[in-house]
Protein backbone atom coordinates (compact mmCIF):
# COMPACT_ATOMS: atom_id res chain seq x y z
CA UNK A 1 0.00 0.00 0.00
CA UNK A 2 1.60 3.18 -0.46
CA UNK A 3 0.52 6.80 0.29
CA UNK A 4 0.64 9.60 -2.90
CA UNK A 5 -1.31 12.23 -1.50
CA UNK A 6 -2.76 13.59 1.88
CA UNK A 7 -5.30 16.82 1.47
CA UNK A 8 -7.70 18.09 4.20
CA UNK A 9 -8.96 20.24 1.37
CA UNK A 10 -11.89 19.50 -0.74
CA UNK A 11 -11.28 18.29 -4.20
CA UNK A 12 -12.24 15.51 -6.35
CA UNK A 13 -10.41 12.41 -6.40
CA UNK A 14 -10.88 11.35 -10.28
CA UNK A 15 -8.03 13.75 -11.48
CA UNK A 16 -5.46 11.97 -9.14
CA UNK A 17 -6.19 8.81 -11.52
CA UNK A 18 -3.18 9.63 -13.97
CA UNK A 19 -0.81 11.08 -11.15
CA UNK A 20 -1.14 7.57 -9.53
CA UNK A 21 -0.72 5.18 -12.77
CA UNK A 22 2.27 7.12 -13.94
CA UNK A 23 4.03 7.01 -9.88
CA UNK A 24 3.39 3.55 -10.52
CA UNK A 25 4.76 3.43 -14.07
CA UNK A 26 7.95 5.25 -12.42
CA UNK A 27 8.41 2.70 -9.45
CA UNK A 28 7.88 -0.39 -11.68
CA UNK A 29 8.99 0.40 -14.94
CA UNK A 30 5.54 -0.41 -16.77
CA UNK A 31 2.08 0.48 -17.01
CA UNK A 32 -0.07 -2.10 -15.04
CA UNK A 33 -2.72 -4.44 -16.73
CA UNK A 34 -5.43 -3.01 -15.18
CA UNK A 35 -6.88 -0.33 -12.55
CA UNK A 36 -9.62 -1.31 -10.35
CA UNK A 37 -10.91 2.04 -9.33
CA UNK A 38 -13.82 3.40 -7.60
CA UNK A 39 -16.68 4.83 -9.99
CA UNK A 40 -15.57 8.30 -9.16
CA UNK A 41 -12.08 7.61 -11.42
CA UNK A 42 -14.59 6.38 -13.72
CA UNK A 43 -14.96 9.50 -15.92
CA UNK A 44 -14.43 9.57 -19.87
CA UNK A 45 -11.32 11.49 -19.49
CA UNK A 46 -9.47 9.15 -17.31
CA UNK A 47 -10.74 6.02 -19.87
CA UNK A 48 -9.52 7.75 -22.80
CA UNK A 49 -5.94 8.07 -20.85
CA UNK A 50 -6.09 4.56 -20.20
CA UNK A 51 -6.59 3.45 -23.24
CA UNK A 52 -4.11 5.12 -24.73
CA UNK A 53 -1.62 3.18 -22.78
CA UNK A 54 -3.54 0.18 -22.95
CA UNK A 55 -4.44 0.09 -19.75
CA UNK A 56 -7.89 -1.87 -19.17
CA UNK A 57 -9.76 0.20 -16.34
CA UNK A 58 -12.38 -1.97 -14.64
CA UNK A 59 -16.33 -1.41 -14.13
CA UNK A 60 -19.31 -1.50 -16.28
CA UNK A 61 -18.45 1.03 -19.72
CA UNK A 62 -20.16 4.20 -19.77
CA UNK A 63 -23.47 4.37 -21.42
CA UNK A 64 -26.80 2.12 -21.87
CA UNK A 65 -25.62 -1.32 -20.43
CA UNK A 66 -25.12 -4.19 -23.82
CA UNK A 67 -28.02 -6.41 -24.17
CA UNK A 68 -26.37 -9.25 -24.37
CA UNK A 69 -23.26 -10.09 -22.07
CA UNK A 70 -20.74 -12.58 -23.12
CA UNK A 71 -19.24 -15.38 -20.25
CA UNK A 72 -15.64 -13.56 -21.10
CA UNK A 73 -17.22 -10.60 -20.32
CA UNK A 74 -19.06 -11.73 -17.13
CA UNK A 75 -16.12 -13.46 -15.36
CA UNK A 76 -13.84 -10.25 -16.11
CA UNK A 77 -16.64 -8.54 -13.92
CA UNK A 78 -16.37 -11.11 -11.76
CA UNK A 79 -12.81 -10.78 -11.45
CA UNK A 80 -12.22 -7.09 -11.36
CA UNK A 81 -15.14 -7.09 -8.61
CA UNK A 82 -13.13 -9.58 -6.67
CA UNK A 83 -9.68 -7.40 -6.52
CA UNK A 84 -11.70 -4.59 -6.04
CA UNK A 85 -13.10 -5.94 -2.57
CA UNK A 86 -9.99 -7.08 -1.46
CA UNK A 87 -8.79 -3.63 -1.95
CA UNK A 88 -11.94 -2.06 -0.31
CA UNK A 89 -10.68 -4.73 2.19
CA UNK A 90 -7.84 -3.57 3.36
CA UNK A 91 -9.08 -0.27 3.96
CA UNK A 92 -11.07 -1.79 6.64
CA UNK A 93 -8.28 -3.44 7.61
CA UNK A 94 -6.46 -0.03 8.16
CA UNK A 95 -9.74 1.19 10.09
CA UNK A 96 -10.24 -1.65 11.75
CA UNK A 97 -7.12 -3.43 12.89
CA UNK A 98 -5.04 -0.30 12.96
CA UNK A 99 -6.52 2.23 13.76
CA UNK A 100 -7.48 4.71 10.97
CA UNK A 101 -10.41 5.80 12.15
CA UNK A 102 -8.83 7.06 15.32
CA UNK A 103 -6.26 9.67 14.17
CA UNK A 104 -6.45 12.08 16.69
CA UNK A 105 -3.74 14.77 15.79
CA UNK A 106 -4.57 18.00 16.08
CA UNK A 107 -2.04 19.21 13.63
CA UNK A 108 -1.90 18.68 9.34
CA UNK A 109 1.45 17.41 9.64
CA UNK A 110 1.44 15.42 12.70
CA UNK A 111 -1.99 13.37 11.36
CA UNK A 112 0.09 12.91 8.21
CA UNK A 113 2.71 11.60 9.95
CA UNK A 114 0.23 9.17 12.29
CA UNK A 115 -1.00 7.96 8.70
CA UNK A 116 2.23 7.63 7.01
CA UNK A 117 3.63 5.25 10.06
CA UNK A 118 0.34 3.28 10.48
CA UNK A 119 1.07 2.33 6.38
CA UNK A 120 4.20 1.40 7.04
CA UNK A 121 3.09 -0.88 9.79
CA UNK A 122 0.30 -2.13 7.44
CA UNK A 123 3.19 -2.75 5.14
CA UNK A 124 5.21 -4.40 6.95
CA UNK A 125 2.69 -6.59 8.42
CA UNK A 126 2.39 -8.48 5.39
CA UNK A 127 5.77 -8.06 4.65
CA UNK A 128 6.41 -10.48 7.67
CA UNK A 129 3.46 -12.28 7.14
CA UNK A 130 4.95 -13.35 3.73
CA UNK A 131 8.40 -13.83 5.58
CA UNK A 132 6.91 -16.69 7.61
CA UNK A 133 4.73 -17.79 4.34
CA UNK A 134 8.45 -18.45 2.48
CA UNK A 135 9.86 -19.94 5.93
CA UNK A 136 6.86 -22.56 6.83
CA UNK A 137 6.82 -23.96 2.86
CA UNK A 138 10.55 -24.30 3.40
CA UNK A 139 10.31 -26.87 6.25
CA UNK A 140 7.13 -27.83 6.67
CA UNK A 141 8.07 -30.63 8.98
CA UNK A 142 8.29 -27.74 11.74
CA UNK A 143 4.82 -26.34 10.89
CA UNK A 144 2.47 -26.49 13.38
CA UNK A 145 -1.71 -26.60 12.87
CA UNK A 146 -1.37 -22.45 13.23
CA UNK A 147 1.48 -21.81 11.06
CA UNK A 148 -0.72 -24.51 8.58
CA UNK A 149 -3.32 -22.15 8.97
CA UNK A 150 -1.26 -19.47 8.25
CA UNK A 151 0.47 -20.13 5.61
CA UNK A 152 -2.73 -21.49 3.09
CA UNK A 153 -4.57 -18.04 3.73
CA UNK A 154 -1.94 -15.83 2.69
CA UNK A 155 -0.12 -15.21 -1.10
CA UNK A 156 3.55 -15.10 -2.15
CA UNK A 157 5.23 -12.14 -3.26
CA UNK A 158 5.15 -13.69 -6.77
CA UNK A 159 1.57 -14.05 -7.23
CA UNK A 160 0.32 -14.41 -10.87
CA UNK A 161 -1.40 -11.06 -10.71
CA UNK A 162 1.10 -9.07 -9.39
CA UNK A 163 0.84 -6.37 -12.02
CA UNK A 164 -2.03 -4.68 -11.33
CA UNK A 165 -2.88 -1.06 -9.79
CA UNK A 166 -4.07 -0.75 -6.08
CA UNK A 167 -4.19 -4.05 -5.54
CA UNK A 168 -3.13 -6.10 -3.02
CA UNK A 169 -4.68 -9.76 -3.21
CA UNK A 170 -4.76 -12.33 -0.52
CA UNK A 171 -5.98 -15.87 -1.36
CA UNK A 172 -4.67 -19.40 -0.60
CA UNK A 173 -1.73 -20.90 -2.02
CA UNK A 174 -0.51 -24.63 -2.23
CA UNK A 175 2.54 -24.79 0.55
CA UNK A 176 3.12 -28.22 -0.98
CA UNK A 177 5.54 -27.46 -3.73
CA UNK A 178 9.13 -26.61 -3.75
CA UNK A 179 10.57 -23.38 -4.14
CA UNK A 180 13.66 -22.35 -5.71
């Protein structure tokens, strides 16, 4: 997760859209697949920018909805709906689990800073988490029922979706294999 922009101002979200896909053009090298957005990002502008750099922005296209709706189609939706909560998930997460909803600070820069650190903590949460994920698939004869647990709800680092904007997924994996 990582933190672009903090405002206590008023403004409207959908013209960060491009800001964001090109900080994340600049820390990976490429454009990402895809950009599972809120409908707010949405707007024709920001669709004609992604498409220019063939960048597949996800929700329903602007416009009467198609009659007829192929399977491809459908299971896309399904997809894109199904990063999209995970993402929505982890915001309650932050709330939640961290605390969030409980910055306090009475000053700009010292809420900014309570965010910032509770992000990195978020961060480095599931950096750890993923830590003991590679350790527990290593030697699995010292896994326990917990660490079991633990390692089949959470991802690798090198999951097969890794390429896509403002996500971050979390789904089982098979601790089974080998790794290199």
């Amino acid at each position: 997760m990582f933190l672009e922009r903090i405002s206590w101002d008023n403004f409207n979200e959908s013209g960060d859209l491009k800001a964001q896909v090109e900080a994340f053009k600049i820390y990976t090298g490429y454009y990402p697949e895809s950009v599972h957005a809120d409908r707010i990002y949405r707007t024709r502008e920001n669709r004609a920018w992604c498409k220019e750099r063939g960048i597949r922005i996800s929700g329903p296209p602007l416009g009467r909805p198609p009659a007829i709706v192929s399977k491809e189609t459908k299971k896309q939706a399904w997809e894109d709906e199904r990063i999209r909560n995970s993402i929505e998930g982890k915001f309650g997460q932050g709330k939640r689990r961290f605390s969030l909803n409980r910055v306090m600070a009475k000053l700009d820069n010292t809420s900014g800073t309570a965010i910032a650190i509770t992000f990195l903590v978020m961060n480095l949460s599931t950096w750890l988490r993923r830590v003991f994920c590679v350790f527990f698939c290593r030697f699995p004869k010292i896994r326990s029922g917990y660490a079991s647990m633990i390692v089949k709800n959470y991802i690798l680092v090198n999951y097969k979706n890794q390429n896509l904007c403002f996500a971050e997924l979390e789904s089982p994996i098979n601790c089974d294999r080998d790794f290199p």
